[in-house]
Protein backbone atom coordinates (compact mmCIF):
# COMPACT_ATOMS: atom_id res chain seq x y z
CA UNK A 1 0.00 0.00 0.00
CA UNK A 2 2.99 2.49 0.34
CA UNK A 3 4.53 2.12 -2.25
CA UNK A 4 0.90 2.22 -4.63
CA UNK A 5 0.31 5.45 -1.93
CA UNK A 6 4.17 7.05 -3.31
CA UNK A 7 3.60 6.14 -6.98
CA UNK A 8 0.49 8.08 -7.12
CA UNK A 9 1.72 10.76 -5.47
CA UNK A 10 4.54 10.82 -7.61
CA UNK A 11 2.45 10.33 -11.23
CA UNK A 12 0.47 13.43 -9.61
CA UNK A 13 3.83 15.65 -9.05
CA UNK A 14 4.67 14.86 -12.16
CA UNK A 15 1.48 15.67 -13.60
CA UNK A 16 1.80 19.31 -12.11
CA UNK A 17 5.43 19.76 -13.25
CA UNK A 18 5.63 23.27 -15.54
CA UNK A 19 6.26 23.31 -19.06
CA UNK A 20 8.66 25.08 -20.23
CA UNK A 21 7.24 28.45 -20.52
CA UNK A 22 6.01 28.15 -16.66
CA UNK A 23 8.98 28.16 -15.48
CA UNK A 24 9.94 30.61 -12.25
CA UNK A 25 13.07 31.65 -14.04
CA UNK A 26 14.99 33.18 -17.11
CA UNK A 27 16.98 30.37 -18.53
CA UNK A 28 20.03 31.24 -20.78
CA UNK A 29 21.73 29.12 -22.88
CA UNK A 30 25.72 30.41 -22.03
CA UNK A 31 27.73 27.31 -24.40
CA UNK A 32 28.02 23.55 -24.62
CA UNK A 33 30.01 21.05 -23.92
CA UNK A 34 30.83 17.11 -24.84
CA UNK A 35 29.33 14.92 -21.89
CA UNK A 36 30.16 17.77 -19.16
CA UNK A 37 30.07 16.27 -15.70
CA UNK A 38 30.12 18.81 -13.12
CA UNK A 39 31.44 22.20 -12.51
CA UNK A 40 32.75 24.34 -9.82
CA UNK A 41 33.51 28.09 -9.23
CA UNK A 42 36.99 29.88 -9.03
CA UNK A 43 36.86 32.90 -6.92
CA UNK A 44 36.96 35.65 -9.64
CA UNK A 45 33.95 34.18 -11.19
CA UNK A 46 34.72 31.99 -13.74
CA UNK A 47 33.90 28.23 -13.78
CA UNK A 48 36.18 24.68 -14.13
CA UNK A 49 33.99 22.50 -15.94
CA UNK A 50 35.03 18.69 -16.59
CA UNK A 51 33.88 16.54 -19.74
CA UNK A 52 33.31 12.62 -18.87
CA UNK A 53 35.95 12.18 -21.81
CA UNK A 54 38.93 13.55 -19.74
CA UNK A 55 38.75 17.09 -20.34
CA UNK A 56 38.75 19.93 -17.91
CA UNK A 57 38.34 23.61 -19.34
CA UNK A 58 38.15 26.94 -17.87
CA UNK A 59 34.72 28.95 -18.92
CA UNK A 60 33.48 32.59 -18.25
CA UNK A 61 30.13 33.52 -17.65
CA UNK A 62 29.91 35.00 -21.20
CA UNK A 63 30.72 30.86 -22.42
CA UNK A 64 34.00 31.64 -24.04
CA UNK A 65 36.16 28.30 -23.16
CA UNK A 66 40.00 27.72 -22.57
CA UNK A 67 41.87 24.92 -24.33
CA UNK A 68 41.62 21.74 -22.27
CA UNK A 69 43.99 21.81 -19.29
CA UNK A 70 47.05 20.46 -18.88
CA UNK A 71 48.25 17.17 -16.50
CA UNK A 72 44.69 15.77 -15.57
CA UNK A 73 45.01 12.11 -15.10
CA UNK A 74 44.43 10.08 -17.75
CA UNK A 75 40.52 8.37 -17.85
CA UNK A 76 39.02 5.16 -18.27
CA UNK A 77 35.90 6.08 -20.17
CA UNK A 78 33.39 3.99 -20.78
CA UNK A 79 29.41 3.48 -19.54
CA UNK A 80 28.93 6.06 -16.31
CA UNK A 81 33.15 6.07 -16.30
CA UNK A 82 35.50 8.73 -17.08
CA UNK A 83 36.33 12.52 -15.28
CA UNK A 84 33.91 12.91 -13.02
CA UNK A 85 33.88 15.81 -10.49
CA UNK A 86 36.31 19.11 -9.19
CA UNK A 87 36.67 20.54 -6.39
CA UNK A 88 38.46 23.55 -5.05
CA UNK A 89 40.87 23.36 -1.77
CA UNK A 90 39.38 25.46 0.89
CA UNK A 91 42.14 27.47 0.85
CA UNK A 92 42.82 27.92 -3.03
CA UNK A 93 43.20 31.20 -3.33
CA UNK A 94 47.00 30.87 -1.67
CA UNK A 95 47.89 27.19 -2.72
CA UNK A 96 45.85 26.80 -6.09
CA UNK A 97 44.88 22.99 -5.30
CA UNK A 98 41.99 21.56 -7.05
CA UNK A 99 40.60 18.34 -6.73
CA UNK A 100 39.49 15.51 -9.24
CA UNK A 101 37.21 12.61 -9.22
CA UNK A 102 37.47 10.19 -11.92
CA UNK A 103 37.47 6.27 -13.24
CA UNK A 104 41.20 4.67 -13.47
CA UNK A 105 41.47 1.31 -14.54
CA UNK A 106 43.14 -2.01 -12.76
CA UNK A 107 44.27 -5.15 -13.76
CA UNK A 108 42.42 -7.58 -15.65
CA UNK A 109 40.16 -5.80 -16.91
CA UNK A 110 39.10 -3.95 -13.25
CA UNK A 111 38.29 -0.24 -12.93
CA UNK A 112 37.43 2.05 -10.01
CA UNK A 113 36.99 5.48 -9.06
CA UNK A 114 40.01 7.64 -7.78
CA UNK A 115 40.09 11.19 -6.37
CA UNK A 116 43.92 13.46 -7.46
CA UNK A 117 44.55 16.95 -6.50
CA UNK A 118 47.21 19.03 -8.15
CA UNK A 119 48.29 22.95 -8.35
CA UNK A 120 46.43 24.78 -10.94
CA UNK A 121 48.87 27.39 -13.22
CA UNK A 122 46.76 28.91 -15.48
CA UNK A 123 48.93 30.23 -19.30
CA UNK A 124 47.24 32.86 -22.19
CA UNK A 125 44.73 30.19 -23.19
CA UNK A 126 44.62 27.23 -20.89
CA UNK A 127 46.73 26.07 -18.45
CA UNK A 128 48.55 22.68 -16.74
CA UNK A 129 48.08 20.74 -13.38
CA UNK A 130 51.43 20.17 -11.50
CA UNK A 131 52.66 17.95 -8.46
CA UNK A 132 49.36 15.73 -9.31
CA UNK A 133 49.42 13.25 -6.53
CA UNK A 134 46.62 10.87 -5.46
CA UNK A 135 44.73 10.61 -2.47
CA UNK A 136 41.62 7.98 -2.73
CA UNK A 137 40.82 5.05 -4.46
CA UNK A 138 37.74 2.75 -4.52
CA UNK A 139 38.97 -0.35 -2.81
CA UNK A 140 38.82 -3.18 -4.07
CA UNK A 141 38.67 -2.34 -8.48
CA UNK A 142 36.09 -4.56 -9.56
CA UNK A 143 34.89 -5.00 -13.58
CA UNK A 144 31.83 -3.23 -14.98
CA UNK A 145 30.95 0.47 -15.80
CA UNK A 146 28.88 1.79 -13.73
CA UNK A 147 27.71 3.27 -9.85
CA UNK A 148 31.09 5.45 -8.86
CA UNK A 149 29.19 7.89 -7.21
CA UNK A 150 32.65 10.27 -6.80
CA UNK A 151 31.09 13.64 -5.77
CA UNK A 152 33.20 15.90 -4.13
CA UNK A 153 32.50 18.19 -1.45
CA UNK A 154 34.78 20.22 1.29
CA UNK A 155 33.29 21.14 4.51
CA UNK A 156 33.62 24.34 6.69
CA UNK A 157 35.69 22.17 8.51
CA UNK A 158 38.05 21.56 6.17
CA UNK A 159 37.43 17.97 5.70
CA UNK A 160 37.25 16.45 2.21
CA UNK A 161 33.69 13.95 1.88
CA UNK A 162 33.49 12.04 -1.49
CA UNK A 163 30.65 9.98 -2.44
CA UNK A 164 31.62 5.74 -3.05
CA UNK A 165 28.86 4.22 -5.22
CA UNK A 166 28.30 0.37 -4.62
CA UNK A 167 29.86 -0.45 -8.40
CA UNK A 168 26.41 -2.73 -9.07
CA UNK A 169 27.96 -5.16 -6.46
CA UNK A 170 25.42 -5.22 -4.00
CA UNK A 171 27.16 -6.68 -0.72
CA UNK A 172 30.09 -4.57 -0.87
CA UNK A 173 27.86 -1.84 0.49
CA UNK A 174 27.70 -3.75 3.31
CA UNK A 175 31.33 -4.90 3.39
CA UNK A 176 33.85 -2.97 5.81
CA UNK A 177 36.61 -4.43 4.23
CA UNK A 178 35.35 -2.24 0.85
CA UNK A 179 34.99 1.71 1.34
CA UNK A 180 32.51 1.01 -2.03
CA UNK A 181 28.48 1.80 -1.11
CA UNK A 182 30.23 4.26 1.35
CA UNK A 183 30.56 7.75 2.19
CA UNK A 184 34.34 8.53 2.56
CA UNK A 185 35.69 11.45 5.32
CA UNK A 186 39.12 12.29 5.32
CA UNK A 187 41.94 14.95 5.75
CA UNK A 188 42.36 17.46 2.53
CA UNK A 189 45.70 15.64 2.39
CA UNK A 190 43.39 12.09 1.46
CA UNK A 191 44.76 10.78 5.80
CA UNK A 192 41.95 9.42 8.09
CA UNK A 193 40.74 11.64 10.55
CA UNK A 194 41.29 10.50 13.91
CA UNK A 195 37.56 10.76 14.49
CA UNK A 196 36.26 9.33 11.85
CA UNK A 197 33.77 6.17 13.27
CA UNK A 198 35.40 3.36 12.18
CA UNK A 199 38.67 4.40 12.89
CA UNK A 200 39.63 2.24 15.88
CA UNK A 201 39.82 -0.67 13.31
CA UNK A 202 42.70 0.26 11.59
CA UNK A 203 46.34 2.17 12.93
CA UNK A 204 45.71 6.26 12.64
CA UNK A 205 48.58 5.95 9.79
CA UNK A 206 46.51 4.33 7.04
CA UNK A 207 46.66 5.43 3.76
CA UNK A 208 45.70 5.50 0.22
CA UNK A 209 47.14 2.31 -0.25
CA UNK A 210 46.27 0.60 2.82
CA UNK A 211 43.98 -2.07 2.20
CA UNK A 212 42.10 -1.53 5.55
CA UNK A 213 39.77 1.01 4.76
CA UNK A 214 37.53 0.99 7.70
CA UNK A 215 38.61 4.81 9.08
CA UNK A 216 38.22 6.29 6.11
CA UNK A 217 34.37 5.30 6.08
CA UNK A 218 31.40 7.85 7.86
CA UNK A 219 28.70 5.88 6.70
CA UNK A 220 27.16 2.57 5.03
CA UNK A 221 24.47 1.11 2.79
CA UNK A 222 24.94 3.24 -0.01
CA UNK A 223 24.21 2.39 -3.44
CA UNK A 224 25.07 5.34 -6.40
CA UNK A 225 25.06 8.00 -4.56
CA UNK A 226 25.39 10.92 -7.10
CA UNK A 227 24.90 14.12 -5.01
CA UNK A 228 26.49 15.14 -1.67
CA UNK A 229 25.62 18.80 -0.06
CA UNK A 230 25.64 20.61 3.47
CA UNK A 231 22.58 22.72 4.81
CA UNK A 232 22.58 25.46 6.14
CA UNK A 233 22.65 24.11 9.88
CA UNK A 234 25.66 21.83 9.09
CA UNK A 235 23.69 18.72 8.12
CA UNK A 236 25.43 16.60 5.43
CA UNK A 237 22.90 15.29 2.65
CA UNK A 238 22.93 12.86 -0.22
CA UNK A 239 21.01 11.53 -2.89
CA UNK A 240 21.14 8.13 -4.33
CA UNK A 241 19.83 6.20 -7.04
CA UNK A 242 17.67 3.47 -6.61
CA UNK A 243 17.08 -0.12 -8.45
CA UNK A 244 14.09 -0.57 -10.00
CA UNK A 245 12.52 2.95 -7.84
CA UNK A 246 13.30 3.70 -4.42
CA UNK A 247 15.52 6.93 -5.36
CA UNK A 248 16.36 8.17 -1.92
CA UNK A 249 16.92 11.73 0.15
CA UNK A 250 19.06 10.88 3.30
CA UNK A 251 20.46 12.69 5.63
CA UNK A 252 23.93 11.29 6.84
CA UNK A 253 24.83 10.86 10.23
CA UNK A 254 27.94 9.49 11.66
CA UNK A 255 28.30 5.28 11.67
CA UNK A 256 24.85 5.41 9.79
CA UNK A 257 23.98 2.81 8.13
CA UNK A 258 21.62 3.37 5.11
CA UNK A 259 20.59 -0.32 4.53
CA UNK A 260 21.43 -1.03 1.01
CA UNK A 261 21.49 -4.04 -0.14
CA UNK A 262 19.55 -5.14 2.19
CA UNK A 263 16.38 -3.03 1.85
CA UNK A 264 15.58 -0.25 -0.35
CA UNK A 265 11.95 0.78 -1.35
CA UNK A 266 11.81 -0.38 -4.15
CA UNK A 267 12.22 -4.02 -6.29
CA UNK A 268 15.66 -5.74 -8.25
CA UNK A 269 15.46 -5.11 -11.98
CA UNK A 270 15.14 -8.64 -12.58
CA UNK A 271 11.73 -8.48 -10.22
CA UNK A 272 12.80 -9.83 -7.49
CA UNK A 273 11.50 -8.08 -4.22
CA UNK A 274 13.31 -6.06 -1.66
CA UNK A 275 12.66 -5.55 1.61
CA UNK A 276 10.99 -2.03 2.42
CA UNK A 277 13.22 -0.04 5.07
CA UNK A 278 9.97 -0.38 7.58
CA UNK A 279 10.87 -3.77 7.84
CA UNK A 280 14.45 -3.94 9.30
CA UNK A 281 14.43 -0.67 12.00
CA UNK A 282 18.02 -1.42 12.58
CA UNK A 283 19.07 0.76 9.27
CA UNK A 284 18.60 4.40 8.60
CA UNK A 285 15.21 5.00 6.43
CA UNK A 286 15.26 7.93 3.75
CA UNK A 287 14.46 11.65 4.23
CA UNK A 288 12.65 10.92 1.04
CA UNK A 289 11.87 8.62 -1.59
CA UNK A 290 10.80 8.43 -5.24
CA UNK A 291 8.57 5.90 -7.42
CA UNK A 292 8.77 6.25 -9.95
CA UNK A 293 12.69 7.77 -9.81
CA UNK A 294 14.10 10.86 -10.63
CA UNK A 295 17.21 9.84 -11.24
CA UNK A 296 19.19 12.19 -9.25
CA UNK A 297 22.82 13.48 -10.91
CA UNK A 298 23.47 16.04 -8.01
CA UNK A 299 22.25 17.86 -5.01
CA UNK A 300 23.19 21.41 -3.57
CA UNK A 301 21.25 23.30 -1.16
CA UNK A 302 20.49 27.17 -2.03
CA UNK A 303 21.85 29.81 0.88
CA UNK A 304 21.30 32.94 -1.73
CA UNK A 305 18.99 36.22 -2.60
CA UNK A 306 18.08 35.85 -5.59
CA UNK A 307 15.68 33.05 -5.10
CA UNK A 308 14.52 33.96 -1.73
CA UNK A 309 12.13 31.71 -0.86
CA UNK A 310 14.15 28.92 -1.79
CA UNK A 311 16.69 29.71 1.17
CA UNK A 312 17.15 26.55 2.96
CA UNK A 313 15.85 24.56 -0.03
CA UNK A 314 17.49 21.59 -1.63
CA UNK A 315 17.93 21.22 -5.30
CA UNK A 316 18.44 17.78 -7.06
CA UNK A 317 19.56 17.27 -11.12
CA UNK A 318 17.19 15.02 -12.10
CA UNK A 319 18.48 12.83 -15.36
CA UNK A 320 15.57 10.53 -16.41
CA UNK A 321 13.12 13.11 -14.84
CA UNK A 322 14.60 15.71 -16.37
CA UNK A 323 14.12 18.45 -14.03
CA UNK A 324 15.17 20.35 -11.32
CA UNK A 325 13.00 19.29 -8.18
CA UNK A 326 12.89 21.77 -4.77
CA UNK A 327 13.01 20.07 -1.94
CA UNK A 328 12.13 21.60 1.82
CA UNK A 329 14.24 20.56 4.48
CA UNK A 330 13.01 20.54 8.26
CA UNK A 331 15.42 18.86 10.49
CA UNK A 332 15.68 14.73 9.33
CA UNK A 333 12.60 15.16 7.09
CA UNK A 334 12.47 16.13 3.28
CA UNK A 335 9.49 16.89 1.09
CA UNK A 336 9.52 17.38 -2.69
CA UNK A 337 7.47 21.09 -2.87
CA UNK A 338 8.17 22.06 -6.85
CA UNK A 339 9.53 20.26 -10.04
CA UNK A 340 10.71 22.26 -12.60
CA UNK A 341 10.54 20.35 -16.15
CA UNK A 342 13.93 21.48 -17.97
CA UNK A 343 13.05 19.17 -21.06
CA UNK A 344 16.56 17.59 -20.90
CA UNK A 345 18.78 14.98 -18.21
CA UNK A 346 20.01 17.49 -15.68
CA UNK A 347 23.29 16.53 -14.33
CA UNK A 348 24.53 19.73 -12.04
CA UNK A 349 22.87 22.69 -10.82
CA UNK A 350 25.72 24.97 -8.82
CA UNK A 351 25.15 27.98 -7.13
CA UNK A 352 27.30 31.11 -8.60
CA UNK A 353 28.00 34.57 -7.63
CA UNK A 354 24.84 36.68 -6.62
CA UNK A 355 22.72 33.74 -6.40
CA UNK A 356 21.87 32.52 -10.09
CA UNK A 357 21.86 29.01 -10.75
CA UNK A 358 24.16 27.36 -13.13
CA UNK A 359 22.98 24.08 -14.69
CA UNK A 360 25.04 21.60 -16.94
CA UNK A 361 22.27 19.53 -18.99
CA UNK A 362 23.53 16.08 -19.66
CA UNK A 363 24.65 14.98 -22.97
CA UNK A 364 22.43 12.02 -24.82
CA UNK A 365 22.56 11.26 -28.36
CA UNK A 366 23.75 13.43 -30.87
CA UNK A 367 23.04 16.36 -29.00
CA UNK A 368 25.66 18.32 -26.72
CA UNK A 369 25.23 19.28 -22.79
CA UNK A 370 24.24 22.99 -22.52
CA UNK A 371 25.38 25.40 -19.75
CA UNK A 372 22.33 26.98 -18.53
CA UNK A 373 21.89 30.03 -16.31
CA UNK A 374 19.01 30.40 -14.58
CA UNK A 375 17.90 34.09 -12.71
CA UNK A 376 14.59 35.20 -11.28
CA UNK A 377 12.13 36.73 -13.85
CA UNK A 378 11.50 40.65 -13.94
């Protein structure tokens, strides 16, 4: 009965969504991209924006686009693989780190997701990464193409929290011997915090290499998560993709675990049942939940003026849904309030300077991603 109860409610939403012409906002078309994957914000204004192919470019507000950079590690593209996100150091202005997310490959055929971080020089028309070092890697590499999850997001604190997607393994989620299904907490440097939950498993030394990656690990029972974001009360958020539905809102708390595989609201693709999180109160159940999905690409929560009654407000990409849905936040509890139908897979919606939102569409077909801005009408 709750999940009939959810799919109508969610038919209905979707029923309601605006067209195009509805919308609350100007969009503008700035320039496009091949497969862009996320994008971030350098202090003077301007934007880093990575393609899934390997390619990371500098961009003004007005579109015009820098040769690729220089010195990114090299990609293994392929399915949901290749460059993935960036991320400034909290302190960039002074040290000009930036971070990376992306897919390397193993042996035998094995790839995973790894996280680099290098100094940024920019030249005339481009520029190059130096002293690239890496600092994360999914453990263990496993074969396939898909669920890295690898957002990116620094803290107040300082700390560094990336986003582990299960790799369509199932168990591993589960598995403290994998930091895959997980959501990863370390030092800017990639070192465990000494507080981290887990951390009295392992010796406080443990690295990248180390394979005992219990202390890097906050929480558990993940399964592609896509989007990682902090409210404005210090609350860390994600947003996952679900199996066959079951899309999930959930607010992460320390040594949580989030259930996956071993319930999710939703059903395998091959039919099979899973349990509903109702059933097994030991795990954490979602802020929120979706069937049919949304398909969320990434999450940020909105702390400007220009949209001022969206202060406080989450925003998730949505890919298959193709929107950009508003969620309300209030405490451990989400509730979808407004989906915005963008006509086209959303896969990043940023903040930028004085409160517009910046939106890379995701490339399908022949057709290229757009960069969008989006500011409140007149």
């Amino acid at each position: 009965m709750i999940r009939v109860l959810a799919t109508t409610l969610c038919v209905l939403l979707l029923a309601c969504a605006q067209a195009q012409d509805e919308l609350p906002f100007e969009v503008q078309p700035i320039t496009s991209f091949d497969q862009p994957w996320a994008l971030a914000f350098l202090p003077d204004g301007r934007m880093l924006v990575t393609e899934k192919k390997g390619n990371l470019l500098i961009v003004t507000q007005e579109g015009r686009k820098s040769r690729a950079i220089r010195g990114v590690p090299d990609v293994d593209y392929g399915g949901q693989g290749g460059l993935g996100d960036v991320a400034l150091h909290p302190e960039y202005g002074d040290n000009g780190l930036l971070y990376l997310s992306y897919v390397e490959g193993g042996t035998g055929g094995t790839r995973g997701a790894a996280v680099a971080r290098g100094v940024l020089t920019e030249t005339e028309n481009g520029g190059y990464l130096s002293n690239v070092e890496v600092i994360w890697r999914q453990y263990p590499k496993v074969v396939g193409y898909g669920h890295y999850g690898h957002r990116l997001l620094f803290d107040d604190d300082g700390y560094l929290w990336i986003s582990s997607g299960d790799r369509q393994k199932f168990t591993p989620a589960q598995d403290m011997q994998a930091n895959i299904g997980k959501i990863i907490r370390l030092h800017e440097d990639g070192s465990v915090p000494e507080d981290n939950p887990f951390v009295d498993y392992l010796s406080h030394d443990a690295f990248v290499d180390d394979e005992g990656v219990y202390g890097q690990i906050w929480s558990l029972g993940h399964r592609n998560p896509l989007g990682i974001a902090i409210d404005l009360d210090g609350q860390l958020w994600i947003v996952e993709m679900g199996p066959q539905g079951g899309d999930e809102l959930n607010r992460i708390v320390r040594g949580g675990n989030y259930g996956y595989p071993v319930v999710s609201n939703a059903e395998h693709y091959d039919g099979r049942e899973i349990p509903d999180h109702d059933t097994r109160p030991e795990f954490i159940e979602p802020a929120a939940w979706w069937t049919p999905v949304i398909s969320p690409g990434d999450l940020m929560v909105y702390s400007g003026d220009m949209f001022g009654d969206w202060r406080g407000s989450a925003l998730v990409a949505g890919l298959s849904s193709r929107a950009i849905i508003r969620i309300e936040l209030d405490g451990d509890a989400g509730r979808e309030v407004e989906r915005f139908d963008m006509n086209a897979r959303i896969r990043a919606v940023v903040q930028g300077p004085q409160g517009a939102l910046w939106v890379l569409e995701d490339e399908r077909g022949d057709s290229r991603g757009r960069l969008l801005k989006l500011t409140v009408k007149d």
